[in-house]
PDB file of N, CA and C in Angstrom:
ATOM      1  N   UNK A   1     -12.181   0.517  16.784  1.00  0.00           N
ATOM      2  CA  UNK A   1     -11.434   1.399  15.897  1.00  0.00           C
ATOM      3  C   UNK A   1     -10.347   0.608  15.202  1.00  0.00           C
ATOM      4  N   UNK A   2     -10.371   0.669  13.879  1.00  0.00           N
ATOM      5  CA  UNK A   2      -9.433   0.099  13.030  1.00  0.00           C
ATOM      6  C   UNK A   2      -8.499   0.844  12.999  1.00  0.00           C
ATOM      7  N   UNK A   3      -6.923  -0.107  13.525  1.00  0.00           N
ATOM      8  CA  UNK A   3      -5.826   0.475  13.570  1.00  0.00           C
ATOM      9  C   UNK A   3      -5.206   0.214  12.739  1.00  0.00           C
ATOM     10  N   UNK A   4      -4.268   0.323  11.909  1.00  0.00           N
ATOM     11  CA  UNK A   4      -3.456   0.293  10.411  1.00  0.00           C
ATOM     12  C   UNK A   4      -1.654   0.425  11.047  1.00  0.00           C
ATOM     13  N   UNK A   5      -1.085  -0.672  10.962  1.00  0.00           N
ATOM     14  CA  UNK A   5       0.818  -0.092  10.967  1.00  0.00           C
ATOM     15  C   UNK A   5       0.931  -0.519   9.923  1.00  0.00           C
ATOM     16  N   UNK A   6       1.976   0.290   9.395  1.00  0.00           N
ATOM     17  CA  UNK A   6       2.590   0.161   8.007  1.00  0.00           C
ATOM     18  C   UNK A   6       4.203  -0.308   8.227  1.00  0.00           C
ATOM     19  N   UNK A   7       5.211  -1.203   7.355  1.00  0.00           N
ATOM     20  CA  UNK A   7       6.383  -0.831   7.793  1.00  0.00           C
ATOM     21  C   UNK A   7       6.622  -0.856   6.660  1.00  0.00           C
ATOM     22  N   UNK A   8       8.346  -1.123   6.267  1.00  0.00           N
ATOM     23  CA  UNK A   8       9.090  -1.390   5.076  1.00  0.00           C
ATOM     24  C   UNK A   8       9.521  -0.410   4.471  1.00  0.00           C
ATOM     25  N   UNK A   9       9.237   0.921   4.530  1.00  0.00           N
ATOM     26  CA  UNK A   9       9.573   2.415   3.423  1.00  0.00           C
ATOM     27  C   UNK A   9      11.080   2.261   3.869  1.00  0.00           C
ATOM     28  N   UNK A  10      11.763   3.150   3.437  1.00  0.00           N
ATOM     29  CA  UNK A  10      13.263   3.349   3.272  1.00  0.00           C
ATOM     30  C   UNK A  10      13.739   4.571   2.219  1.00  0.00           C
ATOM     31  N   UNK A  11      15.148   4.197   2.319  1.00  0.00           N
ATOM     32  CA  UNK A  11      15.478   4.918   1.080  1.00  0.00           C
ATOM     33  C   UNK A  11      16.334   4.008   0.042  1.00  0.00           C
ATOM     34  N   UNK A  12      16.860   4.110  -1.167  1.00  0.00           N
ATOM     35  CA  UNK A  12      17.162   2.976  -1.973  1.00  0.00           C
ATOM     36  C   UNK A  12      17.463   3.828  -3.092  1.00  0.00           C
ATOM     37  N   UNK A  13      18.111   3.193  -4.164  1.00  0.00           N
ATOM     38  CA  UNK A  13      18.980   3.588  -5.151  1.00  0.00           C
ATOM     39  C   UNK A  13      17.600   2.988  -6.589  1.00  0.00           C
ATOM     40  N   UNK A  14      17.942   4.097  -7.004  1.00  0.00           N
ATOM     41  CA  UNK A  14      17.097   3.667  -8.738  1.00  0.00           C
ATOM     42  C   UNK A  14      17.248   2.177  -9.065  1.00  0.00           C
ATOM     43  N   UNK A  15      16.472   1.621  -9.206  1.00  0.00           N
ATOM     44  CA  UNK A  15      16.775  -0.142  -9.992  1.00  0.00           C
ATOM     45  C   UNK A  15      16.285  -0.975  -8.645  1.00  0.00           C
ATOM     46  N   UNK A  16      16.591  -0.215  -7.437  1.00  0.00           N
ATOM     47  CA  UNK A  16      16.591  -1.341  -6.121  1.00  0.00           C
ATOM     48  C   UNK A  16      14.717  -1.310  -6.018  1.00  0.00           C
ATOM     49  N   UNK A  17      14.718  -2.687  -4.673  1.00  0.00           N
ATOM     50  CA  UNK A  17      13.741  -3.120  -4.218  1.00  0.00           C
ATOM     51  C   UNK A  17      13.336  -2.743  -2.713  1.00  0.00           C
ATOM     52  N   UNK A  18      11.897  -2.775  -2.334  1.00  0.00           N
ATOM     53  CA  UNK A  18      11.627  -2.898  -0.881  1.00  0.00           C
ATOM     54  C   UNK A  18      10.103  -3.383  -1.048  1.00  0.00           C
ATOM     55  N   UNK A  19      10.303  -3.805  -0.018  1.00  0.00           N
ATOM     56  CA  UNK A  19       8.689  -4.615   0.477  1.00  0.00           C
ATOM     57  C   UNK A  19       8.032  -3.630   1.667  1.00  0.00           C
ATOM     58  N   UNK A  20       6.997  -3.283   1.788  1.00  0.00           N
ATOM     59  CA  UNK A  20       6.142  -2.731   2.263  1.00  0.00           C
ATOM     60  C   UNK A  20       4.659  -3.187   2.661  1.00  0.00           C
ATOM     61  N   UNK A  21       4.913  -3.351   4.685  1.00  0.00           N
ATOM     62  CA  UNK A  21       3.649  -4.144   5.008  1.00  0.00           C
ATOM     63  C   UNK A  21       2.821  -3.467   5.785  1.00  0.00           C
ATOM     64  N   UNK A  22       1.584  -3.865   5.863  1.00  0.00           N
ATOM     65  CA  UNK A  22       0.427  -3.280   6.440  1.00  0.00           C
ATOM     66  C   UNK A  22      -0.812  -4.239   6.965  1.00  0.00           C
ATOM     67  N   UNK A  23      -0.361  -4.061   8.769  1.00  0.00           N
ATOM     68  CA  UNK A  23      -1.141  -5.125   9.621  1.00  0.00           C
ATOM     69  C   UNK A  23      -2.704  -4.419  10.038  1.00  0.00           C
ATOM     70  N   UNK A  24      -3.753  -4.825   9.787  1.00  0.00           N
ATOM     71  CA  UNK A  24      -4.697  -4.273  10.404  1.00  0.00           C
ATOM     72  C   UNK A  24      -5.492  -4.620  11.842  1.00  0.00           C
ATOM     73  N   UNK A  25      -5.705  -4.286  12.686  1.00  0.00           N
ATOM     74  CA  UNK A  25      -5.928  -4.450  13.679  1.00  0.00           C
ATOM     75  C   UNK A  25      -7.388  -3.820  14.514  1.00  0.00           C
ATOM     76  N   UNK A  26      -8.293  -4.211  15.310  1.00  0.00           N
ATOM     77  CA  UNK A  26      -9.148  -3.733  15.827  1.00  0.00           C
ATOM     78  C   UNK A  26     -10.699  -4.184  15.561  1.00  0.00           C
ATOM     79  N   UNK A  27     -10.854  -5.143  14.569  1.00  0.00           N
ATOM     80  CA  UNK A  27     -12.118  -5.223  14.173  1.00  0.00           C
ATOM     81  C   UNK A  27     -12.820  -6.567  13.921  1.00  0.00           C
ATOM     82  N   UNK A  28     -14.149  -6.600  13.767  1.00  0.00           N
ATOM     83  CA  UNK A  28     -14.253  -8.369  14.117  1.00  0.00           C
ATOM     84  C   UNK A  28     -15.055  -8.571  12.482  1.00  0.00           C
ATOM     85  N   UNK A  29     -15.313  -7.118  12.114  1.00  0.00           N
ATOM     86  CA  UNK A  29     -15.542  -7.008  10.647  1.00  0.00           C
ATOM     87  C   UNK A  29     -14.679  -7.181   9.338  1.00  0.00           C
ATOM     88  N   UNK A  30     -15.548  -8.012   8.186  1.00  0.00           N
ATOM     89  CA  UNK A  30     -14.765  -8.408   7.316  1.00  0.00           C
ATOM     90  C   UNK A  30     -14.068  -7.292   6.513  1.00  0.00           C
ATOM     91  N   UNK A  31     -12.893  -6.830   5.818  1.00  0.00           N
ATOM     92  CA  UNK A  31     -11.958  -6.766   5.387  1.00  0.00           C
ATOM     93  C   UNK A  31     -11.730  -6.494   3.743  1.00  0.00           C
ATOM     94  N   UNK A  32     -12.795  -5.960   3.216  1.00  0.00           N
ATOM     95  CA  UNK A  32     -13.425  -6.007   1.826  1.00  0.00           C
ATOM     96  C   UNK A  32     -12.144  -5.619   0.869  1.00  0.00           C
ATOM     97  N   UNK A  33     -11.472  -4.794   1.213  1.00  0.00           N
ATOM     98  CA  UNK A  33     -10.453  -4.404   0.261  1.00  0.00           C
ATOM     99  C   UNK A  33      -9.202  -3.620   0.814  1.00  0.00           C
ATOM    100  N   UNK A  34      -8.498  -3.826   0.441  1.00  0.00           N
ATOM    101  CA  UNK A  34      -6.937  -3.462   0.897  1.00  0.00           C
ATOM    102  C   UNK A  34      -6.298  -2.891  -0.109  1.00  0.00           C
ATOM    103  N   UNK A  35      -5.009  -1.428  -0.037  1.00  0.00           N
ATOM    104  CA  UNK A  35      -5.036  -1.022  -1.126  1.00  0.00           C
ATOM    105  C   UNK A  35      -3.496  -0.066  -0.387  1.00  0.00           C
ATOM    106  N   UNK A  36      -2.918   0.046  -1.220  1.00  0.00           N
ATOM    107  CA  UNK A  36      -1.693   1.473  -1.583  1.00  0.00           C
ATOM    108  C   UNK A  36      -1.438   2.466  -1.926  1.00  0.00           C
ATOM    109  N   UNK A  37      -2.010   3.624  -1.786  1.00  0.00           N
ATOM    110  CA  UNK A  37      -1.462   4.898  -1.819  1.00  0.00           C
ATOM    111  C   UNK A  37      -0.169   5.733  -1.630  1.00  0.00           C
ATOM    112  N   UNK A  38       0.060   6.906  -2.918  1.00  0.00           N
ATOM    113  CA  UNK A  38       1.071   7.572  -2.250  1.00  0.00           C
ATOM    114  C   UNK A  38       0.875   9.027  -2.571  1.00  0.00           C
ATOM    115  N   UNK A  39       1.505   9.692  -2.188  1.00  0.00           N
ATOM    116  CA  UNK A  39       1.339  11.087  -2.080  1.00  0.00           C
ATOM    117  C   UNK A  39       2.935  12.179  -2.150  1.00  0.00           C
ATOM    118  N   UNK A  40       3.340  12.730  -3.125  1.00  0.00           N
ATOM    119  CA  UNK A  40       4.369  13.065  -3.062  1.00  0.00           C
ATOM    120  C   UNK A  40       3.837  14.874  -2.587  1.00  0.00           C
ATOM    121  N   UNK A  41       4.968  15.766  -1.958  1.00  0.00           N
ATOM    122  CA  UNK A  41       4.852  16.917  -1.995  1.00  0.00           C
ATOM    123  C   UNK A  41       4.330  17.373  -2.644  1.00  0.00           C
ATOM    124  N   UNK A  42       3.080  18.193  -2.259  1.00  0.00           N
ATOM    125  CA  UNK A  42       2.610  18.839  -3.311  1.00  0.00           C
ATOM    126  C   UNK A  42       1.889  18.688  -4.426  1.00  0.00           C
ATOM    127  N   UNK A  43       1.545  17.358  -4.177  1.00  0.00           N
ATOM    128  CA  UNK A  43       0.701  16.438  -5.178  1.00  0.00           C
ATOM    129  C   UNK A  43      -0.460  15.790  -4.256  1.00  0.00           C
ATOM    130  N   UNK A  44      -1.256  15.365  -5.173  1.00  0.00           N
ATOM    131  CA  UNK A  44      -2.702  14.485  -4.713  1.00  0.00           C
ATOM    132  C   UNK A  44      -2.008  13.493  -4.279  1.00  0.00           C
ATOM    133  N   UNK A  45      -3.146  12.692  -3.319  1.00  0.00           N
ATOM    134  CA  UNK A  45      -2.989  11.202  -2.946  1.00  0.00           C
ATOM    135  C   UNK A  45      -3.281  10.406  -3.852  1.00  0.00           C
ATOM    136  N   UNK A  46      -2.824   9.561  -4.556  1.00  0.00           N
ATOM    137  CA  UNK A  46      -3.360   8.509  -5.498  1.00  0.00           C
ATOM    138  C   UNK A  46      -3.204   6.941  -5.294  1.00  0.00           C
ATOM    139  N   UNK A  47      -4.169   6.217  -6.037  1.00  0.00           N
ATOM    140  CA  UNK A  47      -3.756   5.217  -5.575  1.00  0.00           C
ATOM    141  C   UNK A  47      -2.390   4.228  -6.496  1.00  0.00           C
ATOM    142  N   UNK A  48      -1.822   3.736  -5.956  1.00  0.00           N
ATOM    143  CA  UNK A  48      -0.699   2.852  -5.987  1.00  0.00           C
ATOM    144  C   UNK A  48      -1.204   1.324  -6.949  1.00  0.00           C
ATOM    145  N   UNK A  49      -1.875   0.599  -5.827  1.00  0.00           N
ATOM    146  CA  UNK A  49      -2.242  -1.091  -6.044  1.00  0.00           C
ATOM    147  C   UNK A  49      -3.060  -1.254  -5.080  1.00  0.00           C
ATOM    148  N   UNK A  50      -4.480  -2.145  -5.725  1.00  0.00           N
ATOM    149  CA  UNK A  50      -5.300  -2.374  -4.637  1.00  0.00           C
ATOM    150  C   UNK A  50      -5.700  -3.827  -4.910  1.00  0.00           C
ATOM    151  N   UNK A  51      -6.551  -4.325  -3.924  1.00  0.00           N
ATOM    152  CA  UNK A  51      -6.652  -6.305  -3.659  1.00  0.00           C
ATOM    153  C   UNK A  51      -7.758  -6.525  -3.052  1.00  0.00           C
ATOM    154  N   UNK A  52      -8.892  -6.831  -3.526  1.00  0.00           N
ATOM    155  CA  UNK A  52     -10.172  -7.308  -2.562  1.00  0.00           C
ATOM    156  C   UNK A  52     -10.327  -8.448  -2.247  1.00  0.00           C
ATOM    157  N   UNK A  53     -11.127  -8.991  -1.342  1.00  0.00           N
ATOM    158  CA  UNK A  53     -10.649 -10.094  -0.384  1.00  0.00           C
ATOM    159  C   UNK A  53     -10.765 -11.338  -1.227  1.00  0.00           C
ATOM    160  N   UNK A  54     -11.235 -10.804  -2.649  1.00  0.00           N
ATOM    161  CA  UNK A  54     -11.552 -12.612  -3.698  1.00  0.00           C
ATOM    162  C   UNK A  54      -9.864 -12.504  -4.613  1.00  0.00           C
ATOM    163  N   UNK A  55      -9.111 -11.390  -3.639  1.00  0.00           N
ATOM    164  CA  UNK A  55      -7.439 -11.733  -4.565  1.00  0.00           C
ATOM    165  C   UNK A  55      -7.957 -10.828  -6.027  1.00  0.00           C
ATOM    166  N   UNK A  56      -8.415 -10.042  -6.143  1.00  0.00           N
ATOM    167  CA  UNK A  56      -8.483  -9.531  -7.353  1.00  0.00           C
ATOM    168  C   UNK A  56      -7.892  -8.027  -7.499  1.00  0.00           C
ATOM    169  N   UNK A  57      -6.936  -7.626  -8.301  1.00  0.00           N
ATOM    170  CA  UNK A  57      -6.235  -6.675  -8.059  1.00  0.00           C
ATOM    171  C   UNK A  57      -6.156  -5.379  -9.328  1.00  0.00           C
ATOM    172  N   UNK A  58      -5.578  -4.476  -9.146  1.00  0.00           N
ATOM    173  CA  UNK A  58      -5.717  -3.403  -9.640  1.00  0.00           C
ATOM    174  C   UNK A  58      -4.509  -2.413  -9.969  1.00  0.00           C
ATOM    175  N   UNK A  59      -3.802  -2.051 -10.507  1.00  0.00           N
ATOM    176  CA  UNK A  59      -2.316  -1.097 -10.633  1.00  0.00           C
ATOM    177  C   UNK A  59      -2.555   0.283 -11.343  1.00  0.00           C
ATOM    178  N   UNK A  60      -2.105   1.360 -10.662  1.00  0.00           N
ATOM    179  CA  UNK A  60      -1.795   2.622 -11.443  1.00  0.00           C
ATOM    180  C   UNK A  60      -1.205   1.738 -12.733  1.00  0.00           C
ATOM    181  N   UNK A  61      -1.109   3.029 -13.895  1.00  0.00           N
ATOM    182  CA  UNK A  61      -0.361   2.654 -15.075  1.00  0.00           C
ATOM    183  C   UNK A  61       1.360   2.498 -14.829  1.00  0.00           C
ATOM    184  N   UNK A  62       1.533   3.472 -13.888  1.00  0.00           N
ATOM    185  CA  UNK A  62       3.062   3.807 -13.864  1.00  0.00           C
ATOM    186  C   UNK A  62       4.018   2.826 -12.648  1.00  0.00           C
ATOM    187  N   UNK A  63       2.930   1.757 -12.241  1.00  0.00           N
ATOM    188  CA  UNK A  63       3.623   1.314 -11.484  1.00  0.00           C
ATOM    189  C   UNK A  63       3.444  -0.338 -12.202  1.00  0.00           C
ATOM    190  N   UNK A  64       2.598  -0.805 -12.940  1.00  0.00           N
ATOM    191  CA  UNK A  64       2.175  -1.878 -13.767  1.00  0.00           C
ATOM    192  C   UNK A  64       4.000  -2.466 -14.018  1.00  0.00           C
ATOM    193  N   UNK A  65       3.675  -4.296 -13.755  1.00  0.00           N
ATOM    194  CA  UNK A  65       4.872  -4.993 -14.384  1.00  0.00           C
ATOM    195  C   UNK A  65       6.179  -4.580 -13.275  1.00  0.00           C
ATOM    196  N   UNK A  66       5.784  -3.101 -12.210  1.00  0.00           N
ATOM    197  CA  UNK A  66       7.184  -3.049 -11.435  1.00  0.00           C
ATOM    198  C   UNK A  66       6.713  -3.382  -9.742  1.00  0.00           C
ATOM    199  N   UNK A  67       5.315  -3.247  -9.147  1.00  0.00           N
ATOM    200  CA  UNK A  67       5.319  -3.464  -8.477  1.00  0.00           C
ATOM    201  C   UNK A  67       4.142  -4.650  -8.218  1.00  0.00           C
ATOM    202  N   UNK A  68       4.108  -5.190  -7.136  1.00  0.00           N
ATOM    203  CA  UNK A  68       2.743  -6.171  -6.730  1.00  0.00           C
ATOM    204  C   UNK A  68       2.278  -6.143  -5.690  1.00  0.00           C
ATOM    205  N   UNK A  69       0.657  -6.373  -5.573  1.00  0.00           N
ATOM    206  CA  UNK A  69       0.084  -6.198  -4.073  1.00  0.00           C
ATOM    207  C   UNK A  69      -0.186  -7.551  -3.897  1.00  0.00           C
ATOM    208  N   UNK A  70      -0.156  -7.976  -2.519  1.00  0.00           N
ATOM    209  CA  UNK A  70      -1.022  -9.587  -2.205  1.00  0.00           C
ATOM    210  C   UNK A  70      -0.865  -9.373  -0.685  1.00  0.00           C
ATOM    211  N   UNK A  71      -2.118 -10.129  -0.271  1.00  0.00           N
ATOM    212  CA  UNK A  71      -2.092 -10.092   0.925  1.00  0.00           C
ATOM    213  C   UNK A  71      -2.267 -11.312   1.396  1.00  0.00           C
ATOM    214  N   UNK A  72      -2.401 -11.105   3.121  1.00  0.00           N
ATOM    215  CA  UNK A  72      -3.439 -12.757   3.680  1.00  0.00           C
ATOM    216  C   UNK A  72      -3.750 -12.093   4.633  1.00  0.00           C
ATOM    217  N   UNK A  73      -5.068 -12.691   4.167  1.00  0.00           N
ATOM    218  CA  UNK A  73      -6.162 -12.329   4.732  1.00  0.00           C
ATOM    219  C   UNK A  73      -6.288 -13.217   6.106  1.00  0.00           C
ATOM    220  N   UNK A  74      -5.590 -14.207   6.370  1.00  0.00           N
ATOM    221  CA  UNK A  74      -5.065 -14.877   7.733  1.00  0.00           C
ATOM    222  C   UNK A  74      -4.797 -13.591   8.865  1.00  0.00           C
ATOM    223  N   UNK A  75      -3.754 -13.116   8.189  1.00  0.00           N
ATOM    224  CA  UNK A  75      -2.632 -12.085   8.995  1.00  0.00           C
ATOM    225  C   UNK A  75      -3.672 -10.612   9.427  1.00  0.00           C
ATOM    226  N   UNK A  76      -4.325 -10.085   8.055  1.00  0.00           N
ATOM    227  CA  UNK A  76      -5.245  -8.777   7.477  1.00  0.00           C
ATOM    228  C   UNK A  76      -4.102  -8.051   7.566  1.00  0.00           C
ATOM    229  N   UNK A  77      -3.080  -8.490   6.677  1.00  0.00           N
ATOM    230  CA  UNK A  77      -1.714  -7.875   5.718  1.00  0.00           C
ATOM    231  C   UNK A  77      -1.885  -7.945   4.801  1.00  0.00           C
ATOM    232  N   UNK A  78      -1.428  -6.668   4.321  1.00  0.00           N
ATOM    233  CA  UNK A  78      -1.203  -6.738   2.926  1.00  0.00           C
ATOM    234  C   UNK A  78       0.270  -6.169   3.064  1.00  0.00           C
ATOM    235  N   UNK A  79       0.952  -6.503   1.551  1.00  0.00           N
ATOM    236  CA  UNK A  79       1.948  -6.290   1.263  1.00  0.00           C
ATOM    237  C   UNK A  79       1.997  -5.525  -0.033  1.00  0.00           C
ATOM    238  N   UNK A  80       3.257  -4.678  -0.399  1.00  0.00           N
ATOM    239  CA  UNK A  80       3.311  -4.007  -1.816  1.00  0.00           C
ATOM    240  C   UNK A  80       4.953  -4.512  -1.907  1.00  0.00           C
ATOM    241  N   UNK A  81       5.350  -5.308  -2.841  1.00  0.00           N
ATOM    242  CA  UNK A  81       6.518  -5.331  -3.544  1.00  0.00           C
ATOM    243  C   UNK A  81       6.719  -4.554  -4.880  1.00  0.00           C
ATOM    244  N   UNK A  82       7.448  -3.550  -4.273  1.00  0.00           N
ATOM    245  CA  UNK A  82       7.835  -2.668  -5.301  1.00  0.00           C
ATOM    246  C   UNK A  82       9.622  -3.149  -5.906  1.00  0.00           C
ATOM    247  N   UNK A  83       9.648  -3.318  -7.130  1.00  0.00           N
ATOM    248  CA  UNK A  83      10.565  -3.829  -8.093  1.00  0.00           C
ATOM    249  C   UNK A  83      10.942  -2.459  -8.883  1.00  0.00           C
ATOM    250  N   UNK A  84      12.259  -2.134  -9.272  1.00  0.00           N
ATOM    251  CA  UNK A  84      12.606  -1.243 -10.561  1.00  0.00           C
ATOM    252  C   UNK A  84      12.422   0.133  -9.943  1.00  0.00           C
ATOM    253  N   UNK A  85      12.582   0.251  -8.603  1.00  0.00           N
ATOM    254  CA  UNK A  85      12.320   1.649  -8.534  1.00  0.00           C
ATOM    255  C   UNK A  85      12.920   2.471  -9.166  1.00  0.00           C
ATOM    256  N   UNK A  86      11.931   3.940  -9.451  1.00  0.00           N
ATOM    257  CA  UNK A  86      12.846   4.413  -9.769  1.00  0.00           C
ATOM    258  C   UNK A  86      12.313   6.296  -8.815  1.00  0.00           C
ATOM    259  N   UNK A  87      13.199   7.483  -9.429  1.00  0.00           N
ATOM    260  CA  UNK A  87      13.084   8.507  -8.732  1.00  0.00           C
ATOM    261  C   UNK A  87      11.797   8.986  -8.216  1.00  0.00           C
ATOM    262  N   UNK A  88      11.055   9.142  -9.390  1.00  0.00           N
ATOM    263  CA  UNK A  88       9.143   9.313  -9.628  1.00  0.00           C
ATOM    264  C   UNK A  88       8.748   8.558  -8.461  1.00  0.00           C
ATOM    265  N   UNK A  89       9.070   7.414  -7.848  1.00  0.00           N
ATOM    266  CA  UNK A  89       8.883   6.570  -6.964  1.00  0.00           C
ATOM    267  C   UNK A  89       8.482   7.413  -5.607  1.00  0.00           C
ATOM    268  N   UNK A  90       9.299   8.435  -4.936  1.00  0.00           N
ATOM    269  CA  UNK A  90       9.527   8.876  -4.227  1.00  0.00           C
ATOM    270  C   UNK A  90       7.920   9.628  -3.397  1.00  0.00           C
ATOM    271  N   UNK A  91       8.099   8.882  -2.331  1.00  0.00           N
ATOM    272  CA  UNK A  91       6.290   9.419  -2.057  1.00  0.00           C
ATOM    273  C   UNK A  91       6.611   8.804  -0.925  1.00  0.00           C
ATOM    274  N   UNK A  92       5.423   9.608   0.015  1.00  0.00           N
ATOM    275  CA  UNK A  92       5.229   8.734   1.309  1.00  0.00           C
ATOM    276  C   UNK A  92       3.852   7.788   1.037  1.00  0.00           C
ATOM    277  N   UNK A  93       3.859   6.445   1.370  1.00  0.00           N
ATOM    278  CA  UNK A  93       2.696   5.682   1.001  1.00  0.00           C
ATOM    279  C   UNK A  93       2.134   5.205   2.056  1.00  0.00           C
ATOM    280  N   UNK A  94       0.491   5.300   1.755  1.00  0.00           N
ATOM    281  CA  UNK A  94      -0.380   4.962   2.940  1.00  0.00           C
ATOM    282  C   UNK A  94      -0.955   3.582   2.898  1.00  0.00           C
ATOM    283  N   UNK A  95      -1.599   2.953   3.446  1.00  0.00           N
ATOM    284  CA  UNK A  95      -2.151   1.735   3.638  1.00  0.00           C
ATOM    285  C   UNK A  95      -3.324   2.266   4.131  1.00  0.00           C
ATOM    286  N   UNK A  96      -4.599   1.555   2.891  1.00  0.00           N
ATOM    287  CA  UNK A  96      -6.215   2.063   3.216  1.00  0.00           C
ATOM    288  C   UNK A  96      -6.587   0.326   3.003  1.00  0.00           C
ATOM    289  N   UNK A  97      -7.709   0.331   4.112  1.00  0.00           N
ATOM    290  CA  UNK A  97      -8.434  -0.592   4.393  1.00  0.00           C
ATOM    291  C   UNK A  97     -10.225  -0.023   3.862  1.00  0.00           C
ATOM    292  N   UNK A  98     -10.817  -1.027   3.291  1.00  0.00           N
ATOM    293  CA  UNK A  98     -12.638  -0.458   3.500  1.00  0.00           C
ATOM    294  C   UNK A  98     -12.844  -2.387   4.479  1.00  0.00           C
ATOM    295  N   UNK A  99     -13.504  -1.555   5.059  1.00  0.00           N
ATOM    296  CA  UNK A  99     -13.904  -2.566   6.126  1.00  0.00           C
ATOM    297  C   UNK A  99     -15.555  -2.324   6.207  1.00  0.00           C
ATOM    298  N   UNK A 100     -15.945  -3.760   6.568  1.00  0.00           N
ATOM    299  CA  UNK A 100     -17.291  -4.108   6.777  1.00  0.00           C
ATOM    300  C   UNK A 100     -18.621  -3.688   5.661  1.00  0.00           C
ATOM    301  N   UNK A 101     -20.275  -4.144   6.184  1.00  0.00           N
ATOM    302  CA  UNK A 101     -20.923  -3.629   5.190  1.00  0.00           C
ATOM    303  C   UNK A 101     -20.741  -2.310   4.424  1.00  0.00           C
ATOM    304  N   UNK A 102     -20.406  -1.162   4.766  1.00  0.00           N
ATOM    305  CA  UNK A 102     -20.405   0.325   4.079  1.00  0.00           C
ATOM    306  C   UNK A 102     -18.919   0.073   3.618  1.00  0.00           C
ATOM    307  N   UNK A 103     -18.167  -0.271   3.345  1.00  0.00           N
ATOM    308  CA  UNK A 103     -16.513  -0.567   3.085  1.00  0.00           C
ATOM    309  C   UNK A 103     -16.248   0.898   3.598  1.00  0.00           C
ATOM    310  N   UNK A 104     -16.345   0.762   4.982  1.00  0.00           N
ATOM    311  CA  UNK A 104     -15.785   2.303   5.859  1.00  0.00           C
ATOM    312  C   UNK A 104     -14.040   2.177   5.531  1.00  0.00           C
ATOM    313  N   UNK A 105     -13.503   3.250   5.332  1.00  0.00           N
ATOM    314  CA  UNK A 105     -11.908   3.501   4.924  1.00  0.00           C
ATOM    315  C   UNK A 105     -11.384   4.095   6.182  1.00  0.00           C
ATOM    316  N   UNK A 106     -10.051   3.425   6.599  1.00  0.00           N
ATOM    317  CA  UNK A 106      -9.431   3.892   7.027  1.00  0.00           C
ATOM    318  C   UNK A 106      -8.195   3.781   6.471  1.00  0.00           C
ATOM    319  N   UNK A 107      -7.012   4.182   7.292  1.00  0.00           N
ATOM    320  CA  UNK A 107      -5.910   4.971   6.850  1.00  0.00           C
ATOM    321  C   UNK A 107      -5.083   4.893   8.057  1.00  0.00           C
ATOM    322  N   UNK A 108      -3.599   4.501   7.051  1.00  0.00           N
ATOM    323  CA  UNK A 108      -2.662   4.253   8.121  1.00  0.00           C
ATOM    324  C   UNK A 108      -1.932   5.780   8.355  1.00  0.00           C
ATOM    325  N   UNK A 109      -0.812   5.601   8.595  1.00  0.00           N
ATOM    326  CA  UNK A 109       0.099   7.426   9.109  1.00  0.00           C
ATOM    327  C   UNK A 109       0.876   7.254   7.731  1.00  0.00           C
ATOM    328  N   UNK A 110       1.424   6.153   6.879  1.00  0.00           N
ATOM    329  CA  UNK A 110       1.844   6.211   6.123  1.00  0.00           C
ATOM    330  C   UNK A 110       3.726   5.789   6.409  1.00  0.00           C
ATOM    331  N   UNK A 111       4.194   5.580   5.011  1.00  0.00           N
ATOM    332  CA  UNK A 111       5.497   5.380   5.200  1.00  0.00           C
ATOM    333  C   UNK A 111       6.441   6.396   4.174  1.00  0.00           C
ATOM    334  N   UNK A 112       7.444   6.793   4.264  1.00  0.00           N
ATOM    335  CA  UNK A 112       8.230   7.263   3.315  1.00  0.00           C
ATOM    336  C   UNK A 112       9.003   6.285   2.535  1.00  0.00           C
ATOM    337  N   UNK A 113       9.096   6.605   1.162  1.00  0.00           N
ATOM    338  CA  UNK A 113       9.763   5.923   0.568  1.00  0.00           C
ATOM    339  C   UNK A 113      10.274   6.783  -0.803  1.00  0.00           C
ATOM    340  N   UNK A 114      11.852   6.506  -0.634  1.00  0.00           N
ATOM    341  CA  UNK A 114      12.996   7.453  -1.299  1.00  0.00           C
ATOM    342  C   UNK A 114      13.705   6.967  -1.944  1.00  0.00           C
ATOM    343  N   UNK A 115      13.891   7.328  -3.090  1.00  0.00           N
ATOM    344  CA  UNK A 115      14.547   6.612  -4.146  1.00  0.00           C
ATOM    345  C   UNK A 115      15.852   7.843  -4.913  1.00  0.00           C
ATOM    346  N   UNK A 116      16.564   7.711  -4.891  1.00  0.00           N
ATOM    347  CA  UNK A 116      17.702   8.607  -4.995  1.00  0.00           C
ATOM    348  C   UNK A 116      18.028   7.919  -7.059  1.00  0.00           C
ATOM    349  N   UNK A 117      18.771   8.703  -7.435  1.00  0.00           N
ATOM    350  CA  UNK A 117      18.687   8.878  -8.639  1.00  0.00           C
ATOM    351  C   UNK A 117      20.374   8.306  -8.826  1.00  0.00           C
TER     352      UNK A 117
END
């Protein structure tokens, strides 16, 4: 069973920064793609930034130029540096893995992350 911790969420002021990591654990299967989600109240889950294992990556529109995903694939971390936050920001964000031949998804518990105005 693929286990997922997430850390790094917080709370933070409009303009500020945080880094946000996600260790995967449990599996002897390769690691196909790694990715960021968030989900505010009352809203869909969407995705954030995603990274497949050849480093090739992907951004919502609204987060493009402010945040970045990269991982290592040493560790099976990934990271999200989020830059320029701002209020809209405000979501709890998950960490999804597709692992092995079927790129089976799992899913971390997620982190909060708060951005005050």
């Amino acid at each position: 069973q693929v286990q997922l911790v997430e850390s790094g969420g917080g709370f933070v002021q409009a303009g500020g920064s945080l880094r946000l990591s996600c260790t995967a654990s449990g599996t002897n299967f390769s690691i196909n793609a790694m990715a960021w989600y968030r989900q505010a109240p009352g809203k869909q889950r969407d995705v954030v930034a995603a990274i497949t294992n050849i480093g090739s990556t992907n951004y919502a529109d609204s987060v493009k130029g402010r945040f970045t995903i990269s991982r290592d694939s040493a560790k099976n971390t990934v990271y999200l540096q989020m830059n320029s936050l701002k209020p809209e920001d405000t979501a709890n964000y998950y960490c999804n893995v597709r692992v092995g031949r079927d790129w089976e998804p799992y899913w971390g518990r997620g982190t909060q992350v708060t951005v005050s105005s």
